[in-house]
N, C-alpha and C. Protein backbone atom coordinates (compact mmCIF):
# COMPACT_ATOMS: atom_id res chain seq x y z
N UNK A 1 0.84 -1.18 0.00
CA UNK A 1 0.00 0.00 0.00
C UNK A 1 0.89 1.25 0.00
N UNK A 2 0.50 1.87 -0.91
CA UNK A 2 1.52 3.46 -0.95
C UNK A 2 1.22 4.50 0.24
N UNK A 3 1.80 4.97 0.49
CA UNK A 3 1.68 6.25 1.34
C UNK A 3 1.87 7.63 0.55
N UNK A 4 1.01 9.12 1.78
CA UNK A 4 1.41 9.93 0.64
C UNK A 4 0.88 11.01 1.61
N UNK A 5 1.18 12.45 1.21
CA UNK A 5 0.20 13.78 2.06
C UNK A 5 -0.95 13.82 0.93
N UNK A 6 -1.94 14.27 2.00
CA UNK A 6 -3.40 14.64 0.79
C UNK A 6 -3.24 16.38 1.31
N UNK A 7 -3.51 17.21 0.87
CA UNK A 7 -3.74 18.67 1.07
C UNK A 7 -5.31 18.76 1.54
N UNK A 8 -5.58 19.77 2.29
CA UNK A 8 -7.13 20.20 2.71
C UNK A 8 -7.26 21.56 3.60
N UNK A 9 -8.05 21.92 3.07
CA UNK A 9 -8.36 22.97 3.78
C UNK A 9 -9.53 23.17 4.24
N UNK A 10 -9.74 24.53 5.47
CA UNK A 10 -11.10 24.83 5.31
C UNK A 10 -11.09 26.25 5.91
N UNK A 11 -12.04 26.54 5.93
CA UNK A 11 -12.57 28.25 6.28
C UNK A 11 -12.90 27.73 7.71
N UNK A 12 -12.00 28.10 8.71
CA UNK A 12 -11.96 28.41 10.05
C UNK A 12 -13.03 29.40 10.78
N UNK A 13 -13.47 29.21 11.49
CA UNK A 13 -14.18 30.15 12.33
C UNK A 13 -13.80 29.53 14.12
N UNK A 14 -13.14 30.55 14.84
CA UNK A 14 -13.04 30.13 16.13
C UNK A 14 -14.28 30.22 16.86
N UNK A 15 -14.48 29.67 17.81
CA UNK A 15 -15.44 28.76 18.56
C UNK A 15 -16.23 30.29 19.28
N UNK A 16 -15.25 30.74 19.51
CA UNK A 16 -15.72 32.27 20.40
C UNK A 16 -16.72 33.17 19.33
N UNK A 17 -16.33 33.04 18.22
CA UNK A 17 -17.31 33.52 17.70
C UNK A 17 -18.61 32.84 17.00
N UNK A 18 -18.46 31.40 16.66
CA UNK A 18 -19.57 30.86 16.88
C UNK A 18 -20.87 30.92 18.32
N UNK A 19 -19.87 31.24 18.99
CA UNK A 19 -20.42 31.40 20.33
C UNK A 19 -21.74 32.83 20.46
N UNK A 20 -20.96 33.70 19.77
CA UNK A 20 -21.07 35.61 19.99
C UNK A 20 -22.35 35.07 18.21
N UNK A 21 -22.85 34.48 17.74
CA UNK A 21 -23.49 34.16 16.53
C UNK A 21 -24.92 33.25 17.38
N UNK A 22 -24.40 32.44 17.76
CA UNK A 22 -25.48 31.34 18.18
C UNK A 22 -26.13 31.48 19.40
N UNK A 23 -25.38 32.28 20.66
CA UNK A 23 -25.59 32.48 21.90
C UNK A 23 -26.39 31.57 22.30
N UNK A 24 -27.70 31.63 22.92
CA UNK A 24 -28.20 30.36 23.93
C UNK A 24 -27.76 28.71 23.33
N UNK A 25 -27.74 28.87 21.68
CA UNK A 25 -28.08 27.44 21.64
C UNK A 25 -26.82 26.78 21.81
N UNK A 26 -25.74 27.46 21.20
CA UNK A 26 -24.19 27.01 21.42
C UNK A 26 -24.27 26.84 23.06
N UNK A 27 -24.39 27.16 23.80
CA UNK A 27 -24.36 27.10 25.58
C UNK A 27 -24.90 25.79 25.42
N UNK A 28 -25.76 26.04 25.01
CA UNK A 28 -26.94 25.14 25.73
C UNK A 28 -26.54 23.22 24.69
N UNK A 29 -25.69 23.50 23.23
CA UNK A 29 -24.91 22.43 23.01
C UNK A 29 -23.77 22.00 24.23
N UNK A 30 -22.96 23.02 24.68
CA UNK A 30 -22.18 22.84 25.34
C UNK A 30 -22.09 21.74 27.20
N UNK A 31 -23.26 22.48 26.99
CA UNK A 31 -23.75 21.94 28.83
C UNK A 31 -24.47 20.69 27.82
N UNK A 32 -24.96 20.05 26.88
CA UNK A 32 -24.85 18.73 26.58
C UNK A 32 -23.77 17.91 26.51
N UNK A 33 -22.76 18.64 25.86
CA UNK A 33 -21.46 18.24 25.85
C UNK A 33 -20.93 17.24 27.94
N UNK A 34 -21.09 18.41 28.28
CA UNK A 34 -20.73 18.46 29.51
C UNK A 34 -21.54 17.77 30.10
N UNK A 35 -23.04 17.77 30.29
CA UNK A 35 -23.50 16.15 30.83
C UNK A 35 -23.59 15.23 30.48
N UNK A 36 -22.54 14.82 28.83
CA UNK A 36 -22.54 13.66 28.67
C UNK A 36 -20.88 13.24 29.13
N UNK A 37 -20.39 14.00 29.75
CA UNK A 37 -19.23 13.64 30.16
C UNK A 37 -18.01 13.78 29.14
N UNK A 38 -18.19 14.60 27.92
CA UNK A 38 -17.42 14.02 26.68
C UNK A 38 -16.98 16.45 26.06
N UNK A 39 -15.66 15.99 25.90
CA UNK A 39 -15.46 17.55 25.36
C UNK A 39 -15.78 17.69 23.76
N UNK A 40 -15.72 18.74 23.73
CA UNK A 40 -15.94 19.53 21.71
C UNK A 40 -14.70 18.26 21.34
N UNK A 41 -13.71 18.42 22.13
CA UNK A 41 -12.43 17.44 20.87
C UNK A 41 -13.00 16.03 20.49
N UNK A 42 -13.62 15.38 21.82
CA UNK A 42 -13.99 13.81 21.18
C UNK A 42 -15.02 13.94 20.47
N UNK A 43 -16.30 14.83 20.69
CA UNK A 43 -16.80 14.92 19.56
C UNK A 43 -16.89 15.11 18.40
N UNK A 44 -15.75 15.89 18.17
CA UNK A 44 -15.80 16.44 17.06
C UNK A 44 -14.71 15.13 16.20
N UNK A 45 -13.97 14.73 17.06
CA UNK A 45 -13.20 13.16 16.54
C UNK A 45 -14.29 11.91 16.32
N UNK A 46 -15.23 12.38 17.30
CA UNK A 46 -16.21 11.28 16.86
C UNK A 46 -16.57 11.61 15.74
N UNK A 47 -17.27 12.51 15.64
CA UNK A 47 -18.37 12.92 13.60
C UNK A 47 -17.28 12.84 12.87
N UNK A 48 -16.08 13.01 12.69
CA UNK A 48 -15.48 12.60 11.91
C UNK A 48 -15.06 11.58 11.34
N UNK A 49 -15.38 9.97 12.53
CA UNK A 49 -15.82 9.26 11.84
C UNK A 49 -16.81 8.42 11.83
N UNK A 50 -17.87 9.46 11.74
CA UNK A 50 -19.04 9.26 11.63
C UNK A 50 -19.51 8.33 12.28
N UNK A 51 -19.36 8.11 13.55
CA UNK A 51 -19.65 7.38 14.85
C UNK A 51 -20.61 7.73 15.13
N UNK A 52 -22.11 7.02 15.32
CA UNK A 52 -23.03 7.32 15.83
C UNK A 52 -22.77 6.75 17.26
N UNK A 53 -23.54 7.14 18.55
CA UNK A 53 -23.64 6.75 19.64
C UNK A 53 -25.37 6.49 20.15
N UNK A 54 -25.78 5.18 20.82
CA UNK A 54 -26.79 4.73 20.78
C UNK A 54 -27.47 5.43 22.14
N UNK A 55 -26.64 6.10 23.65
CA UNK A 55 -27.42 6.31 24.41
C UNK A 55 -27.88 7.61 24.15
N UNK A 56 -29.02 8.07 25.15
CA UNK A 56 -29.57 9.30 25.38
C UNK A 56 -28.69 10.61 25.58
N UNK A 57 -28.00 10.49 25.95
CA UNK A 57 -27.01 11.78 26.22
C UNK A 57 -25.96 12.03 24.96
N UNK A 58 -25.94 11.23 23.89
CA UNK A 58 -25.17 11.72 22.65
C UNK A 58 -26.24 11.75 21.85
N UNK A 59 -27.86 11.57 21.87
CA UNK A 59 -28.82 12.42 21.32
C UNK A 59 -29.13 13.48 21.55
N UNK A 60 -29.56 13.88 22.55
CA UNK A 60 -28.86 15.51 23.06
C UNK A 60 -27.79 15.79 22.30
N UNK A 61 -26.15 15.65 22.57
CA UNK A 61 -25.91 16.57 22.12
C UNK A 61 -26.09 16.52 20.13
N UNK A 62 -26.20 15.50 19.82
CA UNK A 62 -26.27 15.61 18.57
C UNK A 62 -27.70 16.59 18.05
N UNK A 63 -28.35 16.34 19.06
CA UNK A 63 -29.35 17.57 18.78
C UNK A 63 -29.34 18.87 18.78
N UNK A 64 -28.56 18.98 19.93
CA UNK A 64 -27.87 20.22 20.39
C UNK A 64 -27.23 21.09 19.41
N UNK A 65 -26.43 20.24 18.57
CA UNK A 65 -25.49 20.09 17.32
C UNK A 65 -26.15 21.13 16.07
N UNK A 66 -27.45 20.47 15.71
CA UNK A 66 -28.17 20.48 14.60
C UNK A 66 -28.70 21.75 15.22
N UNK A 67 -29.55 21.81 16.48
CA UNK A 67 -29.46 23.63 16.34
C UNK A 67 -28.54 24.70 16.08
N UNK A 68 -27.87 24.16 17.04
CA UNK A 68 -26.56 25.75 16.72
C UNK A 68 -26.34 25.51 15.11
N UNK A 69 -26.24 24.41 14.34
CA UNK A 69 -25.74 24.49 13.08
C UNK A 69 -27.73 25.41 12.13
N UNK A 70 -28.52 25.18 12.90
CA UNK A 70 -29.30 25.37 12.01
C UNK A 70 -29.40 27.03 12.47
N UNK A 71 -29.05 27.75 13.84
CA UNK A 71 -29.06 28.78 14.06
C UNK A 71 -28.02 29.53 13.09
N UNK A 72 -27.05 28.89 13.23
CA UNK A 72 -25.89 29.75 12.74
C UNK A 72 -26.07 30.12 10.97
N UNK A 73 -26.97 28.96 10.17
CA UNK A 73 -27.25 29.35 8.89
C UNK A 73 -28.47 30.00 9.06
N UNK A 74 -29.36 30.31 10.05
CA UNK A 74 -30.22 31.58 9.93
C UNK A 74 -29.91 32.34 10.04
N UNK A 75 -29.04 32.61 10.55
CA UNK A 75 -28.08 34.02 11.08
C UNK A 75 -27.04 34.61 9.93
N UNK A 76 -26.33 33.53 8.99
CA UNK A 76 -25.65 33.47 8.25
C UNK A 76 -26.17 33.36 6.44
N UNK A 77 -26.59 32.67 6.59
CA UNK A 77 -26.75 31.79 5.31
C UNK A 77 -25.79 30.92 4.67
N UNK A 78 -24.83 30.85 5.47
CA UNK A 78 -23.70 29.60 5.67
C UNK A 78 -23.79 28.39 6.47
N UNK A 79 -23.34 27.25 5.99
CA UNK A 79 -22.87 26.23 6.65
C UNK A 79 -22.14 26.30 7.76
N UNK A 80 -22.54 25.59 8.90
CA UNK A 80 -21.26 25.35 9.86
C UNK A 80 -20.90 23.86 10.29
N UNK A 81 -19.64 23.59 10.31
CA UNK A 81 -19.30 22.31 10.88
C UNK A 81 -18.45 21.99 12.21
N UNK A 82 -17.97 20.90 12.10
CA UNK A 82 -16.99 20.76 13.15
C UNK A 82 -16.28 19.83 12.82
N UNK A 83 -14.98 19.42 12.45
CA UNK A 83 -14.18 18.19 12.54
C UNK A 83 -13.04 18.65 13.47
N UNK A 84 -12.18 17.45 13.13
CA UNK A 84 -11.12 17.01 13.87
C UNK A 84 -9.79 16.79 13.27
N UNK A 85 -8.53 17.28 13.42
CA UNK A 85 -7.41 16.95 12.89
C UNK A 85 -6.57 16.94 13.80
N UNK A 86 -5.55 15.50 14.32
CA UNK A 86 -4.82 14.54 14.93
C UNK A 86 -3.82 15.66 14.44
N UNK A 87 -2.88 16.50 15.47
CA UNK A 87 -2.07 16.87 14.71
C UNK A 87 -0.57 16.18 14.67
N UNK A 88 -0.57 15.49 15.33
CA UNK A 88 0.62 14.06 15.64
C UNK A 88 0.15 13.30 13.58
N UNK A 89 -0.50 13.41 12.98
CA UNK A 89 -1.13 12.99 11.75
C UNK A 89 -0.41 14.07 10.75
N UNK A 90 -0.55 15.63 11.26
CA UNK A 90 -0.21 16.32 10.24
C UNK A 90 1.13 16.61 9.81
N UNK A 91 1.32 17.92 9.75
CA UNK A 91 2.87 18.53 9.49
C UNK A 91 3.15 19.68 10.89
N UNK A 92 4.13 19.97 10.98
CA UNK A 92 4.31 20.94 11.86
C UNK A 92 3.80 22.34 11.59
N UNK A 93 3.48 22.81 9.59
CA UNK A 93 3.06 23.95 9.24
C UNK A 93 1.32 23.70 9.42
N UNK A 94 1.25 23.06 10.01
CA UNK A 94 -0.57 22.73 9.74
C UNK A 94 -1.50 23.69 10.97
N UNK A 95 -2.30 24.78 10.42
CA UNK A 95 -2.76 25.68 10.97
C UNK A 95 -4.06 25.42 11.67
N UNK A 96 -4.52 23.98 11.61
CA UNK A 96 -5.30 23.60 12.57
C UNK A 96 -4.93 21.99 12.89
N UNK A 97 -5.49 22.24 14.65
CA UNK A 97 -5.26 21.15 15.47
C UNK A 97 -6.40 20.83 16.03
N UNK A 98 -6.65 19.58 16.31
CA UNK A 98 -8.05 19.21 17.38
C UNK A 98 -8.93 19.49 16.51
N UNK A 99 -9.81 19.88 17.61
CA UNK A 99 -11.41 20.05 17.15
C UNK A 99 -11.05 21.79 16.62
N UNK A 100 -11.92 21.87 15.38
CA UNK A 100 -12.62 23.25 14.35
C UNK A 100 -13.75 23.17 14.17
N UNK A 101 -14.34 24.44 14.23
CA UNK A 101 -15.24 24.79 13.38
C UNK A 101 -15.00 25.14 12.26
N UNK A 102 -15.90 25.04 10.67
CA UNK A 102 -15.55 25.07 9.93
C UNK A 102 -16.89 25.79 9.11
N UNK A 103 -16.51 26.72 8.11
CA UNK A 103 -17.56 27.31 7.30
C UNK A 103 -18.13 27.09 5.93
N UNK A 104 -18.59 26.59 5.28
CA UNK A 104 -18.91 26.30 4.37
C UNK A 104 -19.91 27.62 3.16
N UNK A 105 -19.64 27.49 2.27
CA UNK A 105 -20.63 28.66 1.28
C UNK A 105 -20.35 30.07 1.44
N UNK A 106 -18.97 30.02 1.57
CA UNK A 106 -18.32 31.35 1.56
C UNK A 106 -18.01 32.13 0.44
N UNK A 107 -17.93 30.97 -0.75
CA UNK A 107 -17.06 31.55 -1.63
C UNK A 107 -17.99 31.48 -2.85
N UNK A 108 -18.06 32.07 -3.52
CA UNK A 108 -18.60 31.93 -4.94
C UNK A 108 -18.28 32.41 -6.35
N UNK A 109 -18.04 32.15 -7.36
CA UNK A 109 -17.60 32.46 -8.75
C UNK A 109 -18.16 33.73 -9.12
N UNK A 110 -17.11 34.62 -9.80
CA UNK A 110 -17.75 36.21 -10.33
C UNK A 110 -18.31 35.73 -11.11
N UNK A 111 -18.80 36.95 -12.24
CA UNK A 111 -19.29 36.41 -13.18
C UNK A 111 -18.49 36.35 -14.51
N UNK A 112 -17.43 36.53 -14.79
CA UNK A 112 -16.66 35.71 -15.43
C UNK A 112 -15.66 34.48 -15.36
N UNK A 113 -15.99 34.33 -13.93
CA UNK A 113 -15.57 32.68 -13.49
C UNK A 113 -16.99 31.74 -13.65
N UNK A 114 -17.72 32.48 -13.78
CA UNK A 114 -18.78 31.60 -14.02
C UNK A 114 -19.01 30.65 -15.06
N UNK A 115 -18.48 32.09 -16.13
CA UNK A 115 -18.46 31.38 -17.84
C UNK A 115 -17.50 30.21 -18.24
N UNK A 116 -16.41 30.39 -17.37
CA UNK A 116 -15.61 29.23 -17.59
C UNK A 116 -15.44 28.02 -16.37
N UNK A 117 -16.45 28.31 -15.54
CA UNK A 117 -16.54 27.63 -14.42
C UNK A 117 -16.18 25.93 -14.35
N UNK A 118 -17.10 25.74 -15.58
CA UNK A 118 -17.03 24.02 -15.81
C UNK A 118 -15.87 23.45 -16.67
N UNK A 119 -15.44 24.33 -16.87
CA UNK A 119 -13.71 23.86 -17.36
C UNK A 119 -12.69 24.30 -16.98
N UNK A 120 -12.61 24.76 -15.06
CA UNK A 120 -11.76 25.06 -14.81
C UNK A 120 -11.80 24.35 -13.45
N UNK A 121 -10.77 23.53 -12.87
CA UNK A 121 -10.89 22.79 -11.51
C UNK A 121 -9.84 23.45 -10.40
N UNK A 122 -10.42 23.28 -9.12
CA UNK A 122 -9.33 23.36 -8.59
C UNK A 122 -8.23 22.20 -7.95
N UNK A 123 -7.14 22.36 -7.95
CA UNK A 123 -6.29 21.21 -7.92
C UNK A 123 -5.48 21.68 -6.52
N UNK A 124 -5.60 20.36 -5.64
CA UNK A 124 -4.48 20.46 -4.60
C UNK A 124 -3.49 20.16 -4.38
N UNK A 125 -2.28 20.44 -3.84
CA UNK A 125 -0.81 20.00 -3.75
C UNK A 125 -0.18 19.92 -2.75
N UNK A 126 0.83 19.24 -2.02
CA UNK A 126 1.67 19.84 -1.05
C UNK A 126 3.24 19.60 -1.56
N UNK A 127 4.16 20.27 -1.11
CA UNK A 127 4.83 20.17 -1.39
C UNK A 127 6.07 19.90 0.23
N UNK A 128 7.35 19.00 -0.10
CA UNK A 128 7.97 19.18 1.06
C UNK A 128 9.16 19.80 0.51
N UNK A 129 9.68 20.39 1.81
CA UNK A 129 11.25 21.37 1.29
C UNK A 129 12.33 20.73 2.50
């Protein structure tokens, strides 16, 4: 089996300001967090791989979850997420660790990227020095 770096990115948003966006419901995810005994990092290591959990207290917070995410696109009209990156996994230049929030539908084509939109990709790389 080969080995190799994959490149990725994402549109960061720190937690404090998800916070100052969502107010009660982000709390009120949080203190789920907290009576299920479990922090933002394992969760957010959990959904990443897509680990469901069968008791009552990771329905909460997964509920918990789906508000603040559904507050934050009323508020926004953006996506919000959360994953996880092992940084013992990454590189030492890697600008996120642990648990992120993450933004989605930020970006969109002018209108002359539009015209050539479908024949133009974007391509990722890393490089080592």
């Amino acid at each position: 089996m080969a080995t190799g770096c994959g490149a990725n990115y994402a549109d960061v948003i720190e937690s404090k300001n998800v916070a100052k966006i969502c107010g009660k419901v982000y709390k009120q995810f949080l203190y789920f967090l907290n009576a299920a005994g479990e922090s933002l990092g394992s969760y957010a290591n959990a959904l990443d791989f897509n680990e469901e959990y069968e008791d009552d207290s990771w329905k909460d917070v997964r509920d918990a979850f789906k508000e603040v995410q559904e507050e934050f696109e009323k508020k926004t009209g953006l996506t919000l997420g959360l994953s996880y990156h092992d940084g013992e996994q990454g590189d030492c230049y890697d600008e996120v660790r642990n648990e992120y929030f993450y933004v989605d539908g930020m970006y969109e084509l002018t209108k002359a990227g539009k015209k050539i939109g479908k024949k133009v990709q974007r391509k990722l790389f890393v490089n080592f020095e």
